[in-house]
Protein backbone atom coordinates (compact mmCIF):
# COMPACT_ATOMS: atom_id res chain seq x y z
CA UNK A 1 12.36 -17.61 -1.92
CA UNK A 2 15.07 -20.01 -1.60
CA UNK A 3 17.75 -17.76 -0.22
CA UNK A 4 15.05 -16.95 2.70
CA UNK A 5 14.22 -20.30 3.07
CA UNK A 6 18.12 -21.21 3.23
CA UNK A 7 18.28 -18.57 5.69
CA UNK A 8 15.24 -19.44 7.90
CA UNK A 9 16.59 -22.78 8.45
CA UNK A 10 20.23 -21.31 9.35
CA UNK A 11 18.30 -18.99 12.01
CA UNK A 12 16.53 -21.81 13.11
CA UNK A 13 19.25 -24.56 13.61
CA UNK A 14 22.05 -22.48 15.07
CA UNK A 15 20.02 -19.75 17.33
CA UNK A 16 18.97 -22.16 19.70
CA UNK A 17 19.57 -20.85 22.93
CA UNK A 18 16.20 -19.72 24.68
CA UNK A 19 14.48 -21.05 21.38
CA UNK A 20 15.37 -17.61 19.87
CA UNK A 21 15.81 -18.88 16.69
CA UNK A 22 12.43 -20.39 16.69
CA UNK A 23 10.60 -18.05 18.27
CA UNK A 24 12.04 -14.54 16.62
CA UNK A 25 14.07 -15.32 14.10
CA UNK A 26 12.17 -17.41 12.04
CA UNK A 27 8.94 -14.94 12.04
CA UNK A 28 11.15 -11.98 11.19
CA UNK A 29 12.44 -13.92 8.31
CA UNK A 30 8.74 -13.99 7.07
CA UNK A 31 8.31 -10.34 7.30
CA UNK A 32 11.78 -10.24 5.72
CA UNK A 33 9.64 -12.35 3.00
CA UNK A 34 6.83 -9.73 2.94
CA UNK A 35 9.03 -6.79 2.74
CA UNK A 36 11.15 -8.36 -0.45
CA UNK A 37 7.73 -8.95 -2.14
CA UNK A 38 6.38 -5.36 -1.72
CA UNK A 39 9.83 -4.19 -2.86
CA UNK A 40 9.46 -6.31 -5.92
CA UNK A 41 5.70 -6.02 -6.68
CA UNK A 42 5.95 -2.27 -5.95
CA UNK A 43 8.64 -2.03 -8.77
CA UNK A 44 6.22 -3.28 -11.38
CA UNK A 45 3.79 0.07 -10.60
CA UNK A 46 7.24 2.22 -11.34
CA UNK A 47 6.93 0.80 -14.87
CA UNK A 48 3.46 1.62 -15.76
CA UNK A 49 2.41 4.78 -17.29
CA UNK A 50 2.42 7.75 -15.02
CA UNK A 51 4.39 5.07 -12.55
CA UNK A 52 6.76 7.79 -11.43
CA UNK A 53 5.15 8.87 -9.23
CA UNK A 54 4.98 5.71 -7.13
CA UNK A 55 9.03 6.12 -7.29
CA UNK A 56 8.93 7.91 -3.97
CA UNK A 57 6.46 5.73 -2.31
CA UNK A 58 8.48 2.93 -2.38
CA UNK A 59 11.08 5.09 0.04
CA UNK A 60 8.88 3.92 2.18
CA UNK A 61 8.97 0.60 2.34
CA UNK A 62 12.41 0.45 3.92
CA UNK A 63 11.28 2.24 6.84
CA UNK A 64 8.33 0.68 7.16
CA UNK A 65 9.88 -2.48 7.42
CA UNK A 66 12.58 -1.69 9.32
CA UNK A 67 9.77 -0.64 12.05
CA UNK A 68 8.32 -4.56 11.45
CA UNK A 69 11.32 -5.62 12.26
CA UNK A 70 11.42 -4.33 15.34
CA UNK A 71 8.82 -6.29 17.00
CA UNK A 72 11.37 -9.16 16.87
CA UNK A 73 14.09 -7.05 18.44
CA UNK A 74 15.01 -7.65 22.27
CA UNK A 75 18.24 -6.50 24.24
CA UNK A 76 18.56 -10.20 25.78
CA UNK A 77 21.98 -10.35 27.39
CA UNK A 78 23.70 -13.16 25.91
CA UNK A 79 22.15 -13.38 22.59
CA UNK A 80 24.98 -12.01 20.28
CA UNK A 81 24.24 -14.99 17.64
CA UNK A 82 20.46 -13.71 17.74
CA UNK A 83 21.76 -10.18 17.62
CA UNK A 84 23.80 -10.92 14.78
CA UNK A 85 21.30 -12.73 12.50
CA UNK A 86 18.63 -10.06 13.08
CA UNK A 87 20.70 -7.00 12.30
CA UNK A 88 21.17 -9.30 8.85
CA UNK A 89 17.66 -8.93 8.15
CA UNK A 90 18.11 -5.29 8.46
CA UNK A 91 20.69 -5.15 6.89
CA UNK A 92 19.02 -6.64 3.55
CA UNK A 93 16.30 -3.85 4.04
CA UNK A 94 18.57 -1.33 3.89
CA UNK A 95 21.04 -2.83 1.06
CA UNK A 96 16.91 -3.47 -0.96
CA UNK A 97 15.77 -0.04 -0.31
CA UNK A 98 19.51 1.39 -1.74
CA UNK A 99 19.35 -1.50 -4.82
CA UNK A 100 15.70 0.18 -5.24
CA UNK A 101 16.61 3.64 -4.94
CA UNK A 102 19.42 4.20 -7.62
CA UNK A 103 17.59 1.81 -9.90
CA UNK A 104 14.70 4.60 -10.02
CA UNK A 105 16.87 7.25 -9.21
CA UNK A 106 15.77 9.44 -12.31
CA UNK A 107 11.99 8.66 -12.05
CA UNK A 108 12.42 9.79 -8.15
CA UNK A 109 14.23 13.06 -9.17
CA UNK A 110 11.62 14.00 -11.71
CA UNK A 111 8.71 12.97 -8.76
CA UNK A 112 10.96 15.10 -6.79
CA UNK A 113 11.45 18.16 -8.47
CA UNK A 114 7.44 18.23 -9.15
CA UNK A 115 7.11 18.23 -5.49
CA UNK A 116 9.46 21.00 -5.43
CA UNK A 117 7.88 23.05 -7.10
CA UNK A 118 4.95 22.81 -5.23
CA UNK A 119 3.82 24.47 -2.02
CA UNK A 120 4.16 21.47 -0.17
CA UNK A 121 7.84 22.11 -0.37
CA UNK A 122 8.50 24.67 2.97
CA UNK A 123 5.51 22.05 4.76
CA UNK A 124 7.98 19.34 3.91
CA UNK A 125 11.01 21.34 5.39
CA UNK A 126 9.69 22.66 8.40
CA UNK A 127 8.04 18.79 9.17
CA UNK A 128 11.50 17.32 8.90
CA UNK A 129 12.99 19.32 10.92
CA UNK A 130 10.18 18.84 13.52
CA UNK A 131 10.41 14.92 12.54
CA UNK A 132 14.10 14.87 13.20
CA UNK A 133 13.74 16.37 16.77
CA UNK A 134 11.49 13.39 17.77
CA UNK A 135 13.54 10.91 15.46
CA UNK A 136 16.86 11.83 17.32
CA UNK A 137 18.63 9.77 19.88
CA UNK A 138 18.98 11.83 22.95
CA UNK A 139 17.65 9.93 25.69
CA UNK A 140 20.01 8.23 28.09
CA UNK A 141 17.73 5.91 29.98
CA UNK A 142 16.41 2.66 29.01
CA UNK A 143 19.45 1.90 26.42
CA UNK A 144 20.48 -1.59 24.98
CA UNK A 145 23.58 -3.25 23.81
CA UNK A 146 25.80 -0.35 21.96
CA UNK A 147 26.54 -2.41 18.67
CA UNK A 148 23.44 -3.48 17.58
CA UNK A 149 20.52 -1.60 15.85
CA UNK A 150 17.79 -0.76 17.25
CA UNK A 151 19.56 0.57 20.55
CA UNK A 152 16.38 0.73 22.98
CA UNK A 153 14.15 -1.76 24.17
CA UNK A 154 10.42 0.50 24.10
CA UNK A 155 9.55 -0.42 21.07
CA UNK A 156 7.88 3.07 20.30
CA UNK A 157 11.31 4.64 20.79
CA UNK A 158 13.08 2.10 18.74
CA UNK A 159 10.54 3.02 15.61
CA UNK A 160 11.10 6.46 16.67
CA UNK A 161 15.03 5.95 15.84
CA UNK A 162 14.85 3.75 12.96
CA UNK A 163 12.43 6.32 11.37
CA UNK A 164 15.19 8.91 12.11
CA UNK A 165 17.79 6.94 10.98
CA UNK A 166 16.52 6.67 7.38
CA UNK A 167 16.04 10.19 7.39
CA UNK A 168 18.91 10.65 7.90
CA UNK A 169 20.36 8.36 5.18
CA UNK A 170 17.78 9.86 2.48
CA UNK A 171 18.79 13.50 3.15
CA UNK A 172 22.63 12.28 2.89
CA UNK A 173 21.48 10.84 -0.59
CA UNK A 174 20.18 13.75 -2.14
CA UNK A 175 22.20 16.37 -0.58
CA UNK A 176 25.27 14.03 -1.96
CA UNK A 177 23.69 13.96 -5.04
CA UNK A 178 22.57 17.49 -5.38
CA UNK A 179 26.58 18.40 -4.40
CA UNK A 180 28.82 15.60 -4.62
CA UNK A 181 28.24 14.86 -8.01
CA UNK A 182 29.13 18.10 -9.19
């Protein structure tokens, strides 16, 4: 709480143009706030009995909260310090969601390999390849500043892209681990 609240008041005193800080930063920093707590409170259901299961639900919280945090995302020329400090907040979503993930990396592979098993499996295959065709960045039009995440300004499409991008980084993951560490 008091590295946020350290961190809200940065945002807030050096993002001033266009009262950016104030206005954006500042409220993403309390869904920042929201998505720490369900990362943390979640944890505490991994540790109950049966709790393994829950070991793949909390994949999505970085997702999820990467598509909060897009409701503070703009493509305002001139913002770079705003652009900066936002794709920070991201940033600790993603860095959470990997702390999370090989913390309960062997609870996830044993929810995992149950699913596997299942006949949900070849749903689950043929969905994310569907999902990544709709998750993909292919569209030309309506595109934002290069070097900073989300890249377009619809906010639909930006979800759209974040949702892909984490799919993306989960099926690196576990193909990696399935391969690499061999």
């Amino acid at each position: 709480m008091v590295t946020l609240a350290i961190w809200g008041a940065i945002c807030y005193l050096l993002v001033t143009k266009d009262s950016f800080g104030e206005l954006l930063l500042v409220p993403s920093i309390y869904v920042l706030a929201g998505i720490m707590f369900c990362f943390y409170t979640f944890q505490l259901l991994i540790s109950t009995r049966n709790g393994s299961k829950y070991s793949m639900w909390i994949k999505l919280i970085g997702p999820c909260g990467s598509m909060a945090l897009n409701l503070f995302k703009t493509q305002s020329k001139e913002q770079n310090l705003y652009h900066i400090f936002l794709m920070i907040n991201y940033d600790a979503v993603f860095f959470s969601q990997g702390v999370v993930d090989t913390l309960y990396w062997k609870e996830m592979m044993k929810t995992r390999k149950g699913l596997s098993e299942s006949m949900i499996t070849p749903i689950a295959i043929v969905g994310a390849i569907l999902f990544y065709s709709i998750t993909s960045p292919m569209v030309y039009s309506d595109m934002g500043h290069l070097f900073f995440y989300p890249l377009y300004r619809s906010y639909p499409l930006q979800c759209l892209y974040t949702c892909g991008t984490w799919m993306w980084v989960f099926g690196i993951i576990w193909m990696m681990h399935l391969v690499g560490n061999q």
